[in-house]
PDB file of N, CA and C in Angstrom:
ATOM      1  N   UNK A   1      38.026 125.016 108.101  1.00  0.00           N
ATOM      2  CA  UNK A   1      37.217 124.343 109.085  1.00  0.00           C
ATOM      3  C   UNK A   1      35.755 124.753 108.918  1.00  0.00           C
ATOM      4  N   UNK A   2      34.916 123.835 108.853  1.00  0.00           N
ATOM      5  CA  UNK A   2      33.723 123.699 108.775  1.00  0.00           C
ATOM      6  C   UNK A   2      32.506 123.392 109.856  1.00  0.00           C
ATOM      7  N   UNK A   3      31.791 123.948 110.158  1.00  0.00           N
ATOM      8  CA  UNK A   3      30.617 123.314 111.445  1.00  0.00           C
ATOM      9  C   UNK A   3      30.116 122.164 111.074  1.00  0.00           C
ATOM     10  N   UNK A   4      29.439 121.111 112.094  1.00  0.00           N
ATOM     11  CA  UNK A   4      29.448 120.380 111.347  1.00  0.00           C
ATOM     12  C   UNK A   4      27.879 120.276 110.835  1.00  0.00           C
ATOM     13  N   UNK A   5      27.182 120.847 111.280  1.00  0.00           N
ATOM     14  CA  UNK A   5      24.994 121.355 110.856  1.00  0.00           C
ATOM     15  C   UNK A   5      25.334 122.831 110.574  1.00  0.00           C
ATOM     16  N   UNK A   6      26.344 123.312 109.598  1.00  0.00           N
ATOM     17  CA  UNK A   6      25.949 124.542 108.851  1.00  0.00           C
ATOM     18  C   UNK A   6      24.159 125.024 108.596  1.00  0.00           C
ATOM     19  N   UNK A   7      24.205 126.249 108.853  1.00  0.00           N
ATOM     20  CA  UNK A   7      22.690 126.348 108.179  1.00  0.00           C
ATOM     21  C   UNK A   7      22.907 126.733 106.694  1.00  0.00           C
ATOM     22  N   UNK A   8      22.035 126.671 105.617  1.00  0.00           N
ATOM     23  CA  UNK A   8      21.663 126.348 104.525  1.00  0.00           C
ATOM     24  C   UNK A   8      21.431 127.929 104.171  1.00  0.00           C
ATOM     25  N   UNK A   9      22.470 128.197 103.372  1.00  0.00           N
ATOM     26  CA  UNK A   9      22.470 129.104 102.513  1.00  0.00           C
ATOM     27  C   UNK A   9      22.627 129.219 101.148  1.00  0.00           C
ATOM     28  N   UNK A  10      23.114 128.012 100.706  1.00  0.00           N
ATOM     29  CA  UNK A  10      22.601 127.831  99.073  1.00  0.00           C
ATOM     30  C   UNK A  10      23.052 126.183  99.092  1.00  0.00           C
ATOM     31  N   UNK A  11      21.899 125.936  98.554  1.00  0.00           N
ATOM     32  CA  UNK A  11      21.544 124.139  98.960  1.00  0.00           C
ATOM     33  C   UNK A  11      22.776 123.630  97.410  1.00  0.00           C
ATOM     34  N   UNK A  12      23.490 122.468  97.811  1.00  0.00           N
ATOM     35  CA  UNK A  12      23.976 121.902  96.843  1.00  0.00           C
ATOM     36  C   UNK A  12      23.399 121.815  95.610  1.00  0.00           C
ATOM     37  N   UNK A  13      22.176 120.935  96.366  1.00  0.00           N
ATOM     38  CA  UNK A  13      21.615 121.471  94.865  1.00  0.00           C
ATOM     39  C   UNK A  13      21.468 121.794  94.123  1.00  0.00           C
ATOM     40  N   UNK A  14      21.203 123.218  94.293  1.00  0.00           N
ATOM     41  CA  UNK A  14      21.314 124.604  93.325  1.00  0.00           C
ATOM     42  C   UNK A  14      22.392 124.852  93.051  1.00  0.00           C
ATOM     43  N   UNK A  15      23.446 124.475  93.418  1.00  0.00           N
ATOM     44  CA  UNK A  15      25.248 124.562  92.830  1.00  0.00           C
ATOM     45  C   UNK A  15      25.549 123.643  91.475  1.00  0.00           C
ATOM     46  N   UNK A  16      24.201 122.693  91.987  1.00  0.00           N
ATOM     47  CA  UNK A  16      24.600 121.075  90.902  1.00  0.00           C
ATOM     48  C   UNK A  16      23.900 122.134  89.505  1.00  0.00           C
ATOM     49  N   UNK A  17      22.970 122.721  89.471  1.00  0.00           N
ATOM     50  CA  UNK A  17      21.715 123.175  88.609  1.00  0.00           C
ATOM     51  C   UNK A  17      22.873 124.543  88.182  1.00  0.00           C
ATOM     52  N   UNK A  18      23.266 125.502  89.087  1.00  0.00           N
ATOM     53  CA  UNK A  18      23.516 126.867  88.531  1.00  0.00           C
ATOM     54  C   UNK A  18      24.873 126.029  87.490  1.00  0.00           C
ATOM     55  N   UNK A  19      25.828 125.310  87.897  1.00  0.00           N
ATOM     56  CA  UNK A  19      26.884 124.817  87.509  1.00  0.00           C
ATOM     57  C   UNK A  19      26.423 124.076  86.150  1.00  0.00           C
ATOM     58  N   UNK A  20      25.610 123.648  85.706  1.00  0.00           N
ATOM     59  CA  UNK A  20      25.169 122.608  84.808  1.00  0.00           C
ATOM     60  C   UNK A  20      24.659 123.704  83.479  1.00  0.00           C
ATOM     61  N   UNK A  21      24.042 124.513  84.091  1.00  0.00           N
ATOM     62  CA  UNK A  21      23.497 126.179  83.213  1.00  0.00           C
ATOM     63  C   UNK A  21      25.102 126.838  82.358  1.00  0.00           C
ATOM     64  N   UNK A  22      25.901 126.814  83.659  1.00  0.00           N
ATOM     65  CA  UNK A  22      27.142 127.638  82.935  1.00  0.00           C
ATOM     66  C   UNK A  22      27.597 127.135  82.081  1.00  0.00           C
ATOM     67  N   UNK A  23      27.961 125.034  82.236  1.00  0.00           N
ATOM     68  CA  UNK A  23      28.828 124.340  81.709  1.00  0.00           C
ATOM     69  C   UNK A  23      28.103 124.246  79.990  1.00  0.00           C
ATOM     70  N   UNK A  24      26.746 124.739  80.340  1.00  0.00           N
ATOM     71  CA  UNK A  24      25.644 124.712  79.070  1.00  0.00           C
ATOM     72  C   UNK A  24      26.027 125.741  78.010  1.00  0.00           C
ATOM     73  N   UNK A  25      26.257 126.906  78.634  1.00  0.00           N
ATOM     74  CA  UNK A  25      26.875 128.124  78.247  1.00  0.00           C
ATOM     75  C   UNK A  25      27.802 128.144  77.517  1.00  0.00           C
ATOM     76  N   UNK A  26      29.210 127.531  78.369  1.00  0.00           N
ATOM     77  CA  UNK A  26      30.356 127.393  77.919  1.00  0.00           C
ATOM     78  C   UNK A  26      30.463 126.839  76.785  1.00  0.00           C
ATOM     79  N   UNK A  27      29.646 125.529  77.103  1.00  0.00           N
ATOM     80  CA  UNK A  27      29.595 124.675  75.488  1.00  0.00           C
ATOM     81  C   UNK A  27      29.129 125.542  74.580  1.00  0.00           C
ATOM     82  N   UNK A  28      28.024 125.996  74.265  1.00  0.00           N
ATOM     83  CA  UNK A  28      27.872 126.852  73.230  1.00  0.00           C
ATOM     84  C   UNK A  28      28.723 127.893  73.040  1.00  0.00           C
ATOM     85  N   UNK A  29      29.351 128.710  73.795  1.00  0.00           N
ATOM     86  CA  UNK A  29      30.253 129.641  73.307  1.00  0.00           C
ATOM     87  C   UNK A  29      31.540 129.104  73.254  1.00  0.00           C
ATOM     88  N   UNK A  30      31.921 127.562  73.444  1.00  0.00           N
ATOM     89  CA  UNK A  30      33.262 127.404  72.828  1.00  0.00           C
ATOM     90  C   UNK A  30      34.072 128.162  73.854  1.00  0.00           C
ATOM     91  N   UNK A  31      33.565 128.168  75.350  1.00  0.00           N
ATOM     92  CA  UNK A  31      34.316 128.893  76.158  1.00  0.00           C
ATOM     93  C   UNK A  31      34.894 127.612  77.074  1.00  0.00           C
ATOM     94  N   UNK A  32      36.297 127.570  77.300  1.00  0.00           N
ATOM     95  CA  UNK A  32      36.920 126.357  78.322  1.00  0.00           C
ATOM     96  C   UNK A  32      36.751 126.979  79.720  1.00  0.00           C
ATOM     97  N   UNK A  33      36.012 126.065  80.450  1.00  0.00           N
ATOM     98  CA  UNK A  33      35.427 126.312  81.918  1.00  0.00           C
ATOM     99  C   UNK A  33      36.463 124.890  82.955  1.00  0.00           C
ATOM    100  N   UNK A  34      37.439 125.032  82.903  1.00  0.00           N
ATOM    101  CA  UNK A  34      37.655 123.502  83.422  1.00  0.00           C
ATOM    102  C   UNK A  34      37.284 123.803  85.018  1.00  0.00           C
ATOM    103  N   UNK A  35      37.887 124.535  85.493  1.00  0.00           N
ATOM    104  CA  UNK A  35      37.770 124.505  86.970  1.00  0.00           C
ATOM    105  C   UNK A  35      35.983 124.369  87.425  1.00  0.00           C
ATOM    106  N   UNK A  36      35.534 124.735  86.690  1.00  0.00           N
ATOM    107  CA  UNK A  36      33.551 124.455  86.988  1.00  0.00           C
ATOM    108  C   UNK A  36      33.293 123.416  86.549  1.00  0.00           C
ATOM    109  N   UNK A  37      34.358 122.345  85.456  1.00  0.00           N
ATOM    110  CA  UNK A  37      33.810 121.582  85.330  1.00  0.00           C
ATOM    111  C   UNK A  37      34.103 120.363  86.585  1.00  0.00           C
ATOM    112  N   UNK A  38      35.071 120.916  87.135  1.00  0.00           N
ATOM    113  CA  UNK A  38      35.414 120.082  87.939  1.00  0.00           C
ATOM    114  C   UNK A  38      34.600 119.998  89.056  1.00  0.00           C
ATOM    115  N   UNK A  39      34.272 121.456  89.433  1.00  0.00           N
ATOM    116  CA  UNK A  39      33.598 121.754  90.854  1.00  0.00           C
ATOM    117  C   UNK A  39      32.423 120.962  90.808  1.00  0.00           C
ATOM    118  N   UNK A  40      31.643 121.300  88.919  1.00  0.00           N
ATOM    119  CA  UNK A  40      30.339 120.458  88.946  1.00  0.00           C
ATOM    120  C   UNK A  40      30.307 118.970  89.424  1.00  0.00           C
ATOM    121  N   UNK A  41      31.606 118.181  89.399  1.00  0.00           N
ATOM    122  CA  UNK A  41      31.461 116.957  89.327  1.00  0.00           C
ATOM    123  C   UNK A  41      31.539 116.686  91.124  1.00  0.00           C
ATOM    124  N   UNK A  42      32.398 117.423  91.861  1.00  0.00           N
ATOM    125  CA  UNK A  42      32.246 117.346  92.905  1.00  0.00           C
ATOM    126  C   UNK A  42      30.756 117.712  93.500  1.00  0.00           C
ATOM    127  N   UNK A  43      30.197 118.365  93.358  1.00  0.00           N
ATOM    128  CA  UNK A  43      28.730 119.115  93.471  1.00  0.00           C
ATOM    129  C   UNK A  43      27.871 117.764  93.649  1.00  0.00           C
ATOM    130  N   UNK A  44      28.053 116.930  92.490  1.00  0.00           N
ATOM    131  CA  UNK A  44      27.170 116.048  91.958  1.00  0.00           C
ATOM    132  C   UNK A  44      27.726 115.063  93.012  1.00  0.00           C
ATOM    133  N   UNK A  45      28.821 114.739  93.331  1.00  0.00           N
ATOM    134  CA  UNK A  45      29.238 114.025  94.443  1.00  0.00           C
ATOM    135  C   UNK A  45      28.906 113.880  95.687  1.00  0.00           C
ATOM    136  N   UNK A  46      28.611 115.029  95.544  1.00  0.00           N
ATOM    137  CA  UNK A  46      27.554 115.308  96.705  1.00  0.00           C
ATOM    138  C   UNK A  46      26.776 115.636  97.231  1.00  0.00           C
ATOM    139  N   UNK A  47      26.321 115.752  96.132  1.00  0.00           N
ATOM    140  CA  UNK A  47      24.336 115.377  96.205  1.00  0.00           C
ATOM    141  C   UNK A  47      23.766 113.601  96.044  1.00  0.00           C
ATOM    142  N   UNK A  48      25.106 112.882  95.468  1.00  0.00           N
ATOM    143  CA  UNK A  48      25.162 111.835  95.169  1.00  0.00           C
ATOM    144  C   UNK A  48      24.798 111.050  96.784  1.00  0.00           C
ATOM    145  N   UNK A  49      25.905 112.097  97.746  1.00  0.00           N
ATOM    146  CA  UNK A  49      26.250 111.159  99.257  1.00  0.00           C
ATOM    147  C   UNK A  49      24.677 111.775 100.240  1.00  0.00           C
ATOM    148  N   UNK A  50      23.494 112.312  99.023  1.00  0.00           N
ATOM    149  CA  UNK A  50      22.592 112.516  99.849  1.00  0.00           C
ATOM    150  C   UNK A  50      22.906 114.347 100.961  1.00  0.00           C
ATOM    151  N   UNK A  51      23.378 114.945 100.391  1.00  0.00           N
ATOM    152  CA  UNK A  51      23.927 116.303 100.684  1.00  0.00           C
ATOM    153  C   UNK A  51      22.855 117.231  99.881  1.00  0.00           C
ATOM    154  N   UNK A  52      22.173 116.356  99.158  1.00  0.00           N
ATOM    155  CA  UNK A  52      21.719 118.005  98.441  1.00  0.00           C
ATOM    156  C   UNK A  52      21.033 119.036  98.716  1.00  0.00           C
ATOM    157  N   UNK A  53      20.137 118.742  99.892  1.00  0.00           N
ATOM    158  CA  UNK A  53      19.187 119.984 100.559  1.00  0.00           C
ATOM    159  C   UNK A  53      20.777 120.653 101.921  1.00  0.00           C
ATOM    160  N   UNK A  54      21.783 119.970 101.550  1.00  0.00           N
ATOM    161  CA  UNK A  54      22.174 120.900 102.887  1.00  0.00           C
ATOM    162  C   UNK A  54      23.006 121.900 102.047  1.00  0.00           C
ATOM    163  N   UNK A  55      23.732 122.261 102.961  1.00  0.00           N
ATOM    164  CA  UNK A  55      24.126 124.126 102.547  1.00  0.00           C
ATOM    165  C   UNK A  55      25.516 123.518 101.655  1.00  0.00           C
ATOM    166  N   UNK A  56      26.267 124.646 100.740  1.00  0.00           N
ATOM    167  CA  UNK A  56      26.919 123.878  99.864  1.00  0.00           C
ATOM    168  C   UNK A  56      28.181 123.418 100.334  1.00  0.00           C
ATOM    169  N   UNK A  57      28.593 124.457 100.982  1.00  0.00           N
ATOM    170  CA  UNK A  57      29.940 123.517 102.176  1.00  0.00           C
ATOM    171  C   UNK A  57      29.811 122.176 101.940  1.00  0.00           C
ATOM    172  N   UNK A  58      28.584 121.469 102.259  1.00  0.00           N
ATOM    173  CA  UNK A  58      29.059 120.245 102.134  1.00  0.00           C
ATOM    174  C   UNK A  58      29.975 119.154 101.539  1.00  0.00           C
ATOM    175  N   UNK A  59      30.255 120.096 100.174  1.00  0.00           N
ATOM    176  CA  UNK A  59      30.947 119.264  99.330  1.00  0.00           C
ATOM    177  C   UNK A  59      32.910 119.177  99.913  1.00  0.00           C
ATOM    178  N   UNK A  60      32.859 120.177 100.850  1.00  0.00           N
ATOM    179  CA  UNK A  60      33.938 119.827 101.466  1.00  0.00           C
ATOM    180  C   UNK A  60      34.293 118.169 102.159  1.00  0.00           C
ATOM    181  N   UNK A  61      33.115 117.688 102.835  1.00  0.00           N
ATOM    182  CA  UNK A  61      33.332 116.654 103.324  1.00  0.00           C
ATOM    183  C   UNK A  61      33.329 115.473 102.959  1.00  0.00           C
ATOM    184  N   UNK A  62      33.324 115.701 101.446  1.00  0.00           N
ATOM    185  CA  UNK A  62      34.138 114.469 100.049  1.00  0.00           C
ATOM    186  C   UNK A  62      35.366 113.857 100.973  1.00  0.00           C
ATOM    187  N   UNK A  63      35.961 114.812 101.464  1.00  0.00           N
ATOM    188  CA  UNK A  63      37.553 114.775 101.477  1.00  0.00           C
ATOM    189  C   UNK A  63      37.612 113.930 102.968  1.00  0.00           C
ATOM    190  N   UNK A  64      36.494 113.949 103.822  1.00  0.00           N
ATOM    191  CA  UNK A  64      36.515 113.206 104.943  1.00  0.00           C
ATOM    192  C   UNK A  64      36.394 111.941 104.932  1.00  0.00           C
ATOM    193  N   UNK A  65      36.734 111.434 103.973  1.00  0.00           N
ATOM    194  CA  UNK A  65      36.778 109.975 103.439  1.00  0.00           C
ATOM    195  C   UNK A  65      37.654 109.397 102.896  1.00  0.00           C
ATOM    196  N   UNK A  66      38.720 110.626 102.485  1.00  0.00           N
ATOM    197  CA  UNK A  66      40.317 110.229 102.309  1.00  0.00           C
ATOM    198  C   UNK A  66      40.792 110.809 103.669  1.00  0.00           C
ATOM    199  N   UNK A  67      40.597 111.037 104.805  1.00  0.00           N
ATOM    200  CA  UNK A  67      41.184 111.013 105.568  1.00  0.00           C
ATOM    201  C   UNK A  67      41.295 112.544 106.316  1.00  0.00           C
ATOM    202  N   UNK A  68      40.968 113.618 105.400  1.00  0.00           N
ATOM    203  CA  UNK A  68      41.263 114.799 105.872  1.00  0.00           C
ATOM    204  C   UNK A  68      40.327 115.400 106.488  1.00  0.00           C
ATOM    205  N   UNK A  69      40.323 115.697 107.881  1.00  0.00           N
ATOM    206  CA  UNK A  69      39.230 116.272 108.869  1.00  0.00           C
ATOM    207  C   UNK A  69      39.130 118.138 108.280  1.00  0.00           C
ATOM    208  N   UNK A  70      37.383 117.783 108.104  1.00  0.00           N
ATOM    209  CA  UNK A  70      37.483 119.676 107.489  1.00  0.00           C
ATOM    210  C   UNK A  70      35.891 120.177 108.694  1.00  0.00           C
ATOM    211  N   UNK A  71      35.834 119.355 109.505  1.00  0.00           N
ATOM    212  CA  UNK A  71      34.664 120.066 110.127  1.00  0.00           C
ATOM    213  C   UNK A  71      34.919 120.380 111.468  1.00  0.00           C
ATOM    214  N   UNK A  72      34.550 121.572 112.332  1.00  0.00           N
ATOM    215  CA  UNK A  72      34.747 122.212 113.532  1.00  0.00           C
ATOM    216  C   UNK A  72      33.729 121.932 114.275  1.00  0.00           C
ATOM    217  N   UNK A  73      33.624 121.047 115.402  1.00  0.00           N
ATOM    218  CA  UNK A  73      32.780 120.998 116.374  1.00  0.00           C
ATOM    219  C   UNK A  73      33.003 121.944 117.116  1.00  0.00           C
ATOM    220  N   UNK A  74      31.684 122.302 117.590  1.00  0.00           N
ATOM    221  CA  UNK A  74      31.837 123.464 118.931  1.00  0.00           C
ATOM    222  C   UNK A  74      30.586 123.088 119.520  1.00  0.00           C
TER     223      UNK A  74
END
C-alpha cells in the first residue's frame, strides 16, 4: 500500500537514467541483467504516464489500470 502524494525521494526519473547506466554496463560486460531490464521498462512507463518528477513508487500505479488498488488514502 502506497499514499497516494508520496513525497519525492528519488524522482522516477532518475530510476529511468540510473537503470539505463547499468543496462549500459551490463551490455558491455556481457553481464545478463533481466530483472533491471524489466524494471527499466516499467520506469519508462512511467515517466511515459507523466510520473517522472514524482517519487519512484509511482511506478506501482501501472498496475491501477489492470485493476489492482496499490494506494492508501489517509
Amino acid at each position: 500500500m502506497f499514499l497516494t502524494n508520496p513525497p519525492v525521494f528519488s524522482a522516477t526519473d532518475s530510476f529511468v537514467k540510473d537503470l539505463s547506466i547499468v543496462l549500459a554496463e551490463a551490455k558491455r560486460t556481457s553481464t545478463p541483467v533481466w530483472l533491471a531490464a524489466a524494471a527499466h521498462q516499467q520506469f519508462i512507463w512511467a515517466a511515459a504516464q507523466g510520473w517522472g518528477s514524482e517519487d519512484d513508487s509511482s511506478v506501482s500505479r501501472l498496475w491501477e489500470g489492470l485493476g489492482v488498488q496499490v494506494t492508501l488514502d489517509q
